[in-house]
PDB file of N, CA and C in Angstrom:
ATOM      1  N   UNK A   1      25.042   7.064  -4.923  1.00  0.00           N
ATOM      2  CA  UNK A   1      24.913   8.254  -4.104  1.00  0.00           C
ATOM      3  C   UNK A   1      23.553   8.208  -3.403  1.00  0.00           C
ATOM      4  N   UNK A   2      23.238   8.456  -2.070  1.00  0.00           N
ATOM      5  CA  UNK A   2      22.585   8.521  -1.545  1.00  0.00           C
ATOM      6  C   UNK A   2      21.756   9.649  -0.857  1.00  0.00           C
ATOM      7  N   UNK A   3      20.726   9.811  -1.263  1.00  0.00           N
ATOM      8  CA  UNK A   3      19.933  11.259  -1.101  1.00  0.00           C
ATOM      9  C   UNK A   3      19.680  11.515   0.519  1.00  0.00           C
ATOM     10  N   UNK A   4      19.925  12.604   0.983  1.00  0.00           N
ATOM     11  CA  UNK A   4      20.008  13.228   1.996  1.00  0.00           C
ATOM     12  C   UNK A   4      18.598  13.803   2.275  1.00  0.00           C
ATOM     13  N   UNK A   5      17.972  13.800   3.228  1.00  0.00           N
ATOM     14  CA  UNK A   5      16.548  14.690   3.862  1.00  0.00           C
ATOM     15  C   UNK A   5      16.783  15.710   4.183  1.00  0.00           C
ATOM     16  N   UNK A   6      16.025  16.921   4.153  1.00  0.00           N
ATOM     17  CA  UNK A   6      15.943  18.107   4.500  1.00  0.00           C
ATOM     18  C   UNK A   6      15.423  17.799   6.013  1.00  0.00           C
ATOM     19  N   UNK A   7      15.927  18.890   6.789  1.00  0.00           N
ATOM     20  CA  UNK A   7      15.260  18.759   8.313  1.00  0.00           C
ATOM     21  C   UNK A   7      14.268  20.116   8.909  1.00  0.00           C
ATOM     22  N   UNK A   8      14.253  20.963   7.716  1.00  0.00           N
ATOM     23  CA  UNK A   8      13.230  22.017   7.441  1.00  0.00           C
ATOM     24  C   UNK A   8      12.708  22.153   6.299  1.00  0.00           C
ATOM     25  N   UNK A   9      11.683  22.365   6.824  1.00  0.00           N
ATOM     26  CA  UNK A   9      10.311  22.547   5.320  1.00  0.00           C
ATOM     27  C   UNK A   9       9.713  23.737   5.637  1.00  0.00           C
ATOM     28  N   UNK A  10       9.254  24.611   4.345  1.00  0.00           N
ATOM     29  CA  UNK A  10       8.932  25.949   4.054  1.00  0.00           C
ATOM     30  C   UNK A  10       7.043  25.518   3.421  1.00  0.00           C
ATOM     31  N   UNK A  11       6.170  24.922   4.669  1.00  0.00           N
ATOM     32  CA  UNK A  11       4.963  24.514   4.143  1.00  0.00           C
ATOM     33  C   UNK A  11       4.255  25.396   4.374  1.00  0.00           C
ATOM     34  N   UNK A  12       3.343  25.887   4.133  1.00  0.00           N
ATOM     35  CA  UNK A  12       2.551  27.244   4.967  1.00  0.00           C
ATOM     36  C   UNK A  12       1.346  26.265   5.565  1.00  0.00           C
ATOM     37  N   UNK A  13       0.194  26.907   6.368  1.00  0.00           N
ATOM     38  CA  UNK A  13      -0.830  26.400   6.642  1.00  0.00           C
ATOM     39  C   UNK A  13      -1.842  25.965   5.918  1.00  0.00           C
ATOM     40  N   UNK A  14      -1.950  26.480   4.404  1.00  0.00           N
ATOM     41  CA  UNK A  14      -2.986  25.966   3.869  1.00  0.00           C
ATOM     42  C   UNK A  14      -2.398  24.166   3.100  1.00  0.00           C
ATOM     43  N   UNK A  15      -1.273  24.245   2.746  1.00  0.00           N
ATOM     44  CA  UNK A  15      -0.170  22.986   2.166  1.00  0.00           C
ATOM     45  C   UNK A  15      -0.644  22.267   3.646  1.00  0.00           C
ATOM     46  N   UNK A  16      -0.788  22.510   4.603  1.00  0.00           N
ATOM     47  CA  UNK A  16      -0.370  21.298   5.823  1.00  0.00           C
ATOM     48  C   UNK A  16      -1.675  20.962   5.931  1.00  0.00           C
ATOM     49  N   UNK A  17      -3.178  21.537   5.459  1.00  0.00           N
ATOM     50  CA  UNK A  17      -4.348  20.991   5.901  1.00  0.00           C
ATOM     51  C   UNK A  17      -4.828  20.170   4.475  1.00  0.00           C
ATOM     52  N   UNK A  18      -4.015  20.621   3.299  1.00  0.00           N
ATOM     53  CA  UNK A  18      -3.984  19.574   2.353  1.00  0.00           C
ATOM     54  C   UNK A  18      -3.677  18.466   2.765  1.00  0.00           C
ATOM     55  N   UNK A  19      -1.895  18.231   3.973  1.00  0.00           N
ATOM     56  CA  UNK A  19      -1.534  17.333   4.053  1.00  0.00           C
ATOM     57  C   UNK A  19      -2.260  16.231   4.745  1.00  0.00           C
ATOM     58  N   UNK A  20      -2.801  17.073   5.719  1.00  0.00           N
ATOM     59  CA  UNK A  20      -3.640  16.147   6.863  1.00  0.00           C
ATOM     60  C   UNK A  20      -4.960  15.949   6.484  1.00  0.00           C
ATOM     61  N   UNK A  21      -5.492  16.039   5.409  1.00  0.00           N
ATOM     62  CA  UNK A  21      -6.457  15.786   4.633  1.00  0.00           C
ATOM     63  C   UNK A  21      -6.777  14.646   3.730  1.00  0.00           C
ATOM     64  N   UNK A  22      -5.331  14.454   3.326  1.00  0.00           N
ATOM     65  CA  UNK A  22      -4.940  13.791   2.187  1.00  0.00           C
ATOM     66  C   UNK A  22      -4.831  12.431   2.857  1.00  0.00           C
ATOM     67  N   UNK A  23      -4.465  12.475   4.375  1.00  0.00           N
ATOM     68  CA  UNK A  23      -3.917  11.251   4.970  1.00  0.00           C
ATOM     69  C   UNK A  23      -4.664  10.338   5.789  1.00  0.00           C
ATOM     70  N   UNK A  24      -5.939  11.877   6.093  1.00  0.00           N
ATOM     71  CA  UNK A  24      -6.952  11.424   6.924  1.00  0.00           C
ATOM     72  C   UNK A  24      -8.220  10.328   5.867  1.00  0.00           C
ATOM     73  N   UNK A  25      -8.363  11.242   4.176  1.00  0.00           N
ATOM     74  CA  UNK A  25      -8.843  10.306   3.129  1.00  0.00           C
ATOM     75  C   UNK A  25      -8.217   8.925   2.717  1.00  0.00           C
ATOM     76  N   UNK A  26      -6.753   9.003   3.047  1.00  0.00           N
ATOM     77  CA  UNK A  26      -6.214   7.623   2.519  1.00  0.00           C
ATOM     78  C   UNK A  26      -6.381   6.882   3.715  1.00  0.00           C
ATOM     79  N   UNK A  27      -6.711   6.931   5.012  1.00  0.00           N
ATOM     80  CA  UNK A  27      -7.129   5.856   6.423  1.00  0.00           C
ATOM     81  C   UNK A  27      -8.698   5.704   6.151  1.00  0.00           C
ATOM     82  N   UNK A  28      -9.103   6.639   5.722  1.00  0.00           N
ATOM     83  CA  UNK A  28     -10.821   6.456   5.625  1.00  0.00           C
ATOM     84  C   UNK A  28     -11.013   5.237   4.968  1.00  0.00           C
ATOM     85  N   UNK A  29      -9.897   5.765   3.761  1.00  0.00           N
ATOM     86  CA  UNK A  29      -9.944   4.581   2.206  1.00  0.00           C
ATOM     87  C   UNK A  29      -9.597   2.933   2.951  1.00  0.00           C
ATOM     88  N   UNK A  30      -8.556   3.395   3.501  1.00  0.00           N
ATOM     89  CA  UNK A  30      -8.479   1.855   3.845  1.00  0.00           C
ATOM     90  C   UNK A  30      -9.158   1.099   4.969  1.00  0.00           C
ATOM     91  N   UNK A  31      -9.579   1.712   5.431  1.00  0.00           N
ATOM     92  CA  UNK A  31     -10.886   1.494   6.809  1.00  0.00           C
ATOM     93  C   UNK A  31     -11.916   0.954   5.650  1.00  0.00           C
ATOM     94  N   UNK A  32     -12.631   1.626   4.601  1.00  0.00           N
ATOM     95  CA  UNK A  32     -13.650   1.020   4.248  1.00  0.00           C
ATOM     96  C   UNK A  32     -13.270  -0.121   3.212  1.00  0.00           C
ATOM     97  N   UNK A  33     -11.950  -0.514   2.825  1.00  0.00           N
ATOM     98  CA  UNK A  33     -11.777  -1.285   1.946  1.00  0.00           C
ATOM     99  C   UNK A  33     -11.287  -2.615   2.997  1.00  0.00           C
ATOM    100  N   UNK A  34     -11.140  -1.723   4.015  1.00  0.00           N
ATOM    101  CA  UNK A  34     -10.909  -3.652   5.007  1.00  0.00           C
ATOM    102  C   UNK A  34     -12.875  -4.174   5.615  1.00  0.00           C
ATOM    103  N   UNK A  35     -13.313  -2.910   5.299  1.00  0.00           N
ATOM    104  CA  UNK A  35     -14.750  -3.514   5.722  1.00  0.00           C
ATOM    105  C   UNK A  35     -15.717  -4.316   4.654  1.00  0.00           C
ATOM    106  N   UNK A  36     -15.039  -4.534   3.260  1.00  0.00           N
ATOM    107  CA  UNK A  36     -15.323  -5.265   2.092  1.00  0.00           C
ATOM    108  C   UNK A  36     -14.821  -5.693   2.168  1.00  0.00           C
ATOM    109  N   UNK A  37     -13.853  -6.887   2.541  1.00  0.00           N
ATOM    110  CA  UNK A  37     -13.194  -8.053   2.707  1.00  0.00           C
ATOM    111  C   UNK A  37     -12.349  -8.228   3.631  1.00  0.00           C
ATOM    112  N   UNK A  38     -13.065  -8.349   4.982  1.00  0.00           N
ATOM    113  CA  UNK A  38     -12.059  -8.573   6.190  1.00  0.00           C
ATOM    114  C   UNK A  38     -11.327  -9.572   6.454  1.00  0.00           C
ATOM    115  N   UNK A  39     -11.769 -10.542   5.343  1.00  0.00           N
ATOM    116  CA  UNK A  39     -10.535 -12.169   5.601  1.00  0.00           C
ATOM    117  C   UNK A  39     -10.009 -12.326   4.406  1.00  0.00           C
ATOM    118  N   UNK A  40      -9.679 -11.222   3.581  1.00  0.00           N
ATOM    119  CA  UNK A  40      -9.181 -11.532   2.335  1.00  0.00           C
ATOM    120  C   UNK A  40      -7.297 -11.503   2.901  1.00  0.00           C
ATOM    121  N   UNK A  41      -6.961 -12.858   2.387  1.00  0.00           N
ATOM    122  CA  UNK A  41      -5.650 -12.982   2.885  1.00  0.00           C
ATOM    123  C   UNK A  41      -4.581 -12.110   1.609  1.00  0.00           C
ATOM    124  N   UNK A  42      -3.731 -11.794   2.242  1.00  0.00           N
ATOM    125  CA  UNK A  42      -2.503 -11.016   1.024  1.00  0.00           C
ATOM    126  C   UNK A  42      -1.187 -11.874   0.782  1.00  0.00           C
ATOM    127  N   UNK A  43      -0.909 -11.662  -0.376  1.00  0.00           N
ATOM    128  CA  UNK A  43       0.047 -12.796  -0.919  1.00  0.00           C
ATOM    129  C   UNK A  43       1.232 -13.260   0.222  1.00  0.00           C
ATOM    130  N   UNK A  44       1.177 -12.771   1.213  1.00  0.00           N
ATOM    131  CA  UNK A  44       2.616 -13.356   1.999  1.00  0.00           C
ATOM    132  C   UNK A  44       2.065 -13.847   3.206  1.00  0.00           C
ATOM    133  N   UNK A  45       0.771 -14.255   3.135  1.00  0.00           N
ATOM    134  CA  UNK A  45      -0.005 -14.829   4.415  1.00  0.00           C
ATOM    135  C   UNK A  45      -0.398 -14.152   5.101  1.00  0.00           C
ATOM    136  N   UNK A  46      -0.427 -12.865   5.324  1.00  0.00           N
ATOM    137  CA  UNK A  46      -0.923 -11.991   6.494  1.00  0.00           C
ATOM    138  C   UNK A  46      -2.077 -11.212   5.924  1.00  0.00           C
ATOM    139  N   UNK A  47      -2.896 -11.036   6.733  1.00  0.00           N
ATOM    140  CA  UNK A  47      -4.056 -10.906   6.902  1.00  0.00           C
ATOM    141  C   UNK A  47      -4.089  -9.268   6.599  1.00  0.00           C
ATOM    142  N   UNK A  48      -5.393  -8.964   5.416  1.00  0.00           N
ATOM    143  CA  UNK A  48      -5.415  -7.711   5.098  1.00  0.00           C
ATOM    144  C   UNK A  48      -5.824  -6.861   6.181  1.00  0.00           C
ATOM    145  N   UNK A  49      -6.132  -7.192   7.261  1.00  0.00           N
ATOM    146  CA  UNK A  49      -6.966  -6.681   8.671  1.00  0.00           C
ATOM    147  C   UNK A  49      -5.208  -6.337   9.478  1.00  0.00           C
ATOM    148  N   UNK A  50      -4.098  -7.467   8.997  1.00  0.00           N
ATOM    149  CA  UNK A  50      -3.178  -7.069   9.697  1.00  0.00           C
ATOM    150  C   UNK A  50      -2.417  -5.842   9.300  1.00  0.00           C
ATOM    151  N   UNK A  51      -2.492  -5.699   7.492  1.00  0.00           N
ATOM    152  CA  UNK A  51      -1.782  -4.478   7.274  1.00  0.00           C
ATOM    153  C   UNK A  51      -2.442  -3.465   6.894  1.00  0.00           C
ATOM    154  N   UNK A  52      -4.004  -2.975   7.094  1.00  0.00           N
ATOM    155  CA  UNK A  52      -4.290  -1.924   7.172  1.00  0.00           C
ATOM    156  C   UNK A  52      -4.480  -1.233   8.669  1.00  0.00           C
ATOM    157  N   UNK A  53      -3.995  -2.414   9.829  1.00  0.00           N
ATOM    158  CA  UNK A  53      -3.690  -1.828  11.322  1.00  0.00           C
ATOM    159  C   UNK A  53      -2.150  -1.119  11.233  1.00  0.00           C
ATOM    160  N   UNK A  54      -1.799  -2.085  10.461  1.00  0.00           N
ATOM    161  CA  UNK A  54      -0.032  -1.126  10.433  1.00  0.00           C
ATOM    162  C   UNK A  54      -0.168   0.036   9.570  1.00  0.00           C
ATOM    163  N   UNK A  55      -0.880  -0.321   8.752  1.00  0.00           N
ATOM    164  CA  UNK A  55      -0.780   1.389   7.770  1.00  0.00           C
ATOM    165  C   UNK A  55      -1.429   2.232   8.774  1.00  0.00           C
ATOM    166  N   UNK A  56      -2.732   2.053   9.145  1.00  0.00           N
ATOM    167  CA  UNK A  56      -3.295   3.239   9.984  1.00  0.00           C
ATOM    168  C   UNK A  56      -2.175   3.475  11.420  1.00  0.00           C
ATOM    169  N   UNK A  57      -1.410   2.357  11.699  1.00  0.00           N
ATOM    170  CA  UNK A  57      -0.899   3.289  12.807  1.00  0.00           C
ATOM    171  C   UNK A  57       0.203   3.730  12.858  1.00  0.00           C
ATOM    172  N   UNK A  58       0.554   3.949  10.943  1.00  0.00           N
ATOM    173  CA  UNK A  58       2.207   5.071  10.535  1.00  0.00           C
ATOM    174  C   UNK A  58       1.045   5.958  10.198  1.00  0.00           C
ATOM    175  N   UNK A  59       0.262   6.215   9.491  1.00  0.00           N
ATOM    176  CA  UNK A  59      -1.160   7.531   9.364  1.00  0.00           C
ATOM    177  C   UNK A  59      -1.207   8.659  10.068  1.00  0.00           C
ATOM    178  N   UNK A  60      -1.287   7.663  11.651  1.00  0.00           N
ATOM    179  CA  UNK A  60      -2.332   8.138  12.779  1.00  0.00           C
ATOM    180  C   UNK A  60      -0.877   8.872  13.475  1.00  0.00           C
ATOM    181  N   UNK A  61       0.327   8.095  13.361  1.00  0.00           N
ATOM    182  CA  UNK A  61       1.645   8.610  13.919  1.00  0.00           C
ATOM    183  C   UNK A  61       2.042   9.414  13.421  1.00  0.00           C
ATOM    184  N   UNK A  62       2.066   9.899  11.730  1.00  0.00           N
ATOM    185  CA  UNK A  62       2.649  10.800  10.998  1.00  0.00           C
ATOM    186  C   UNK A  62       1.323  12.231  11.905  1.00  0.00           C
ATOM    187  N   UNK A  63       0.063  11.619  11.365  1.00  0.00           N
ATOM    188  CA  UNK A  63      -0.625  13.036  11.721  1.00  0.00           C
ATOM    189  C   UNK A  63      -0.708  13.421  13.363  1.00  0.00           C
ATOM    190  N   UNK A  64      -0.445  12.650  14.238  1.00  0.00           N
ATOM    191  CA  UNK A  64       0.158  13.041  15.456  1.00  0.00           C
ATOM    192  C   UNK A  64       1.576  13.762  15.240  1.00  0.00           C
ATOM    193  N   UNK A  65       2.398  13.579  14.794  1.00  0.00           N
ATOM    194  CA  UNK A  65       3.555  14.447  14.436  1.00  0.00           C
ATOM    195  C   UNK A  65       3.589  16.075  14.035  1.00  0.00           C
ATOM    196  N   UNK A  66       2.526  15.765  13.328  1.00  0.00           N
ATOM    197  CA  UNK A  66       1.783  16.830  12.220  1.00  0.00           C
ATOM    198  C   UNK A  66       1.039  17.957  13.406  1.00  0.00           C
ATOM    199  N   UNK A  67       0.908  17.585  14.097  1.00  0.00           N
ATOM    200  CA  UNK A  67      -0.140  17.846  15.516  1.00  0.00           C
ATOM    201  C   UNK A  67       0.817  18.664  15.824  1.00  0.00           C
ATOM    202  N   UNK A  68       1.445  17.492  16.676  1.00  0.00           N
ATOM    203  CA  UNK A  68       2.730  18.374  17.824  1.00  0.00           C
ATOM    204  C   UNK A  68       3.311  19.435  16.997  1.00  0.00           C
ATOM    205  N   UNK A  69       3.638  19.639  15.726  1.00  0.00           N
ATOM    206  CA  UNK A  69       4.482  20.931  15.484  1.00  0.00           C
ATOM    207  C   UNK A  69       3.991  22.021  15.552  1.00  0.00           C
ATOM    208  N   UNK A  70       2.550  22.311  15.541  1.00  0.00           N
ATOM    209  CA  UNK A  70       2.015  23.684  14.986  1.00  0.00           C
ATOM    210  C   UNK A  70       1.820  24.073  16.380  1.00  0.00           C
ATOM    211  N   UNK A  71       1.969  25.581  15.959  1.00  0.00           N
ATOM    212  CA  UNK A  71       1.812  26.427  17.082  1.00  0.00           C
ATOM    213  C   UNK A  71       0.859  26.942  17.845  1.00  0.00           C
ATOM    214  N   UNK A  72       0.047  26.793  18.691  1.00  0.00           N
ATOM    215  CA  UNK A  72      -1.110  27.078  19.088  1.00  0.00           C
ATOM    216  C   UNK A  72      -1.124  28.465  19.283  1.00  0.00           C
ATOM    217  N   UNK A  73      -2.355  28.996  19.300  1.00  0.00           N
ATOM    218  CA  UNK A  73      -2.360  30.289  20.037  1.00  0.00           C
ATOM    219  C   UNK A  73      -1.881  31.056  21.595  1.00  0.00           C
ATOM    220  N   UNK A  74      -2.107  31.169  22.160  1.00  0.00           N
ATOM    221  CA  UNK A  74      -1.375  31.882  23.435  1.00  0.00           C
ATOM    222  C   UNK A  74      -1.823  33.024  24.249  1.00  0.00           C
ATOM    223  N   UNK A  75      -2.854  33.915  24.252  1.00  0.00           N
ATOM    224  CA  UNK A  75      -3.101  35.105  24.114  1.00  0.00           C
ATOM    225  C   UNK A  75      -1.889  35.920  25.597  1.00  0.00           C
ATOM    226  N   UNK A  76      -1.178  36.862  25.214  1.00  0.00           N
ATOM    227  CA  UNK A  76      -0.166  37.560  26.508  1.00  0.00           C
ATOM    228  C   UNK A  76      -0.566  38.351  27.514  1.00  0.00           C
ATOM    229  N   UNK A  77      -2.237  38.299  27.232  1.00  0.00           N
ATOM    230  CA  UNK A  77      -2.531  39.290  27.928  1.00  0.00           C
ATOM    231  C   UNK A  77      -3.828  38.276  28.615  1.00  0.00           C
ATOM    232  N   UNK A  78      -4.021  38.218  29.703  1.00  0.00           N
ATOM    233  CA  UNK A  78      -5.004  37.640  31.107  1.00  0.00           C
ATOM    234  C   UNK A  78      -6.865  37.218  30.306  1.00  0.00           C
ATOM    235  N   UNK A  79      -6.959  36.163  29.685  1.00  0.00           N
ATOM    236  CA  UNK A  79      -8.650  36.063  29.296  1.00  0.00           C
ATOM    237  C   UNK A  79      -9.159  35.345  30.179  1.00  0.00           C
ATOM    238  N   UNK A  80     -10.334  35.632  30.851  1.00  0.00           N
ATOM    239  CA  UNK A  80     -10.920  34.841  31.465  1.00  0.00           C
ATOM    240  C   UNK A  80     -11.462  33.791  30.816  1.00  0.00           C
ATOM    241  N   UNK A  81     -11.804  32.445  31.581  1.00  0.00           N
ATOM    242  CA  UNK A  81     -12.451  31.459  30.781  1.00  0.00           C
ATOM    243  C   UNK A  81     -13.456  30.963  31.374  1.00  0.00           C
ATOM    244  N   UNK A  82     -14.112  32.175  31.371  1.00  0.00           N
ATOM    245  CA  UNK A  82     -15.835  32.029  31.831  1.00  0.00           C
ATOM    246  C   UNK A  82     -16.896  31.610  31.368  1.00  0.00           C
TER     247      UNK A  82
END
């Protein structure tokens, strides 16, 4: 049997700056752990420089995602932006 995804989530705002927190510390993490061994090769030949570019750019895509949903403000009534 194969598990099905939800296509709505009940996160509030303080859960979503955990989330983007959490994701922004795990790119930090791996940013400074490719700057302690930038030619350390990984068991299937590819270069640890190659898969912490792919991790950071599902990261950088999830928290762009994360971006686009929230709702900005709006104000309905005329502010100048003086």
């Amino acid at each position: 049997m194969t598990a099905k995804y939800q296509t709505q989530f009940d996160i509030d705002r303080d859960e979503m700056e955990i989330i983007e927190q959490a994701l922004r510390d795990h790119a930090r993490n791996l940013y400074l752990k490719s700057l302690d061994d930038p030619a350390n090769p990984t068991s299937n030949g590819a270069s640890a420089n190659e898969e912490v570019n792919t991790r950071m750019n599902e990261i950088n895509s999830v928290l762009g995602k994360l971006h686009n949903q929230k709702i900005w403000y709006n104000p309905k009534e005329f502010v100048p932006g003086g």
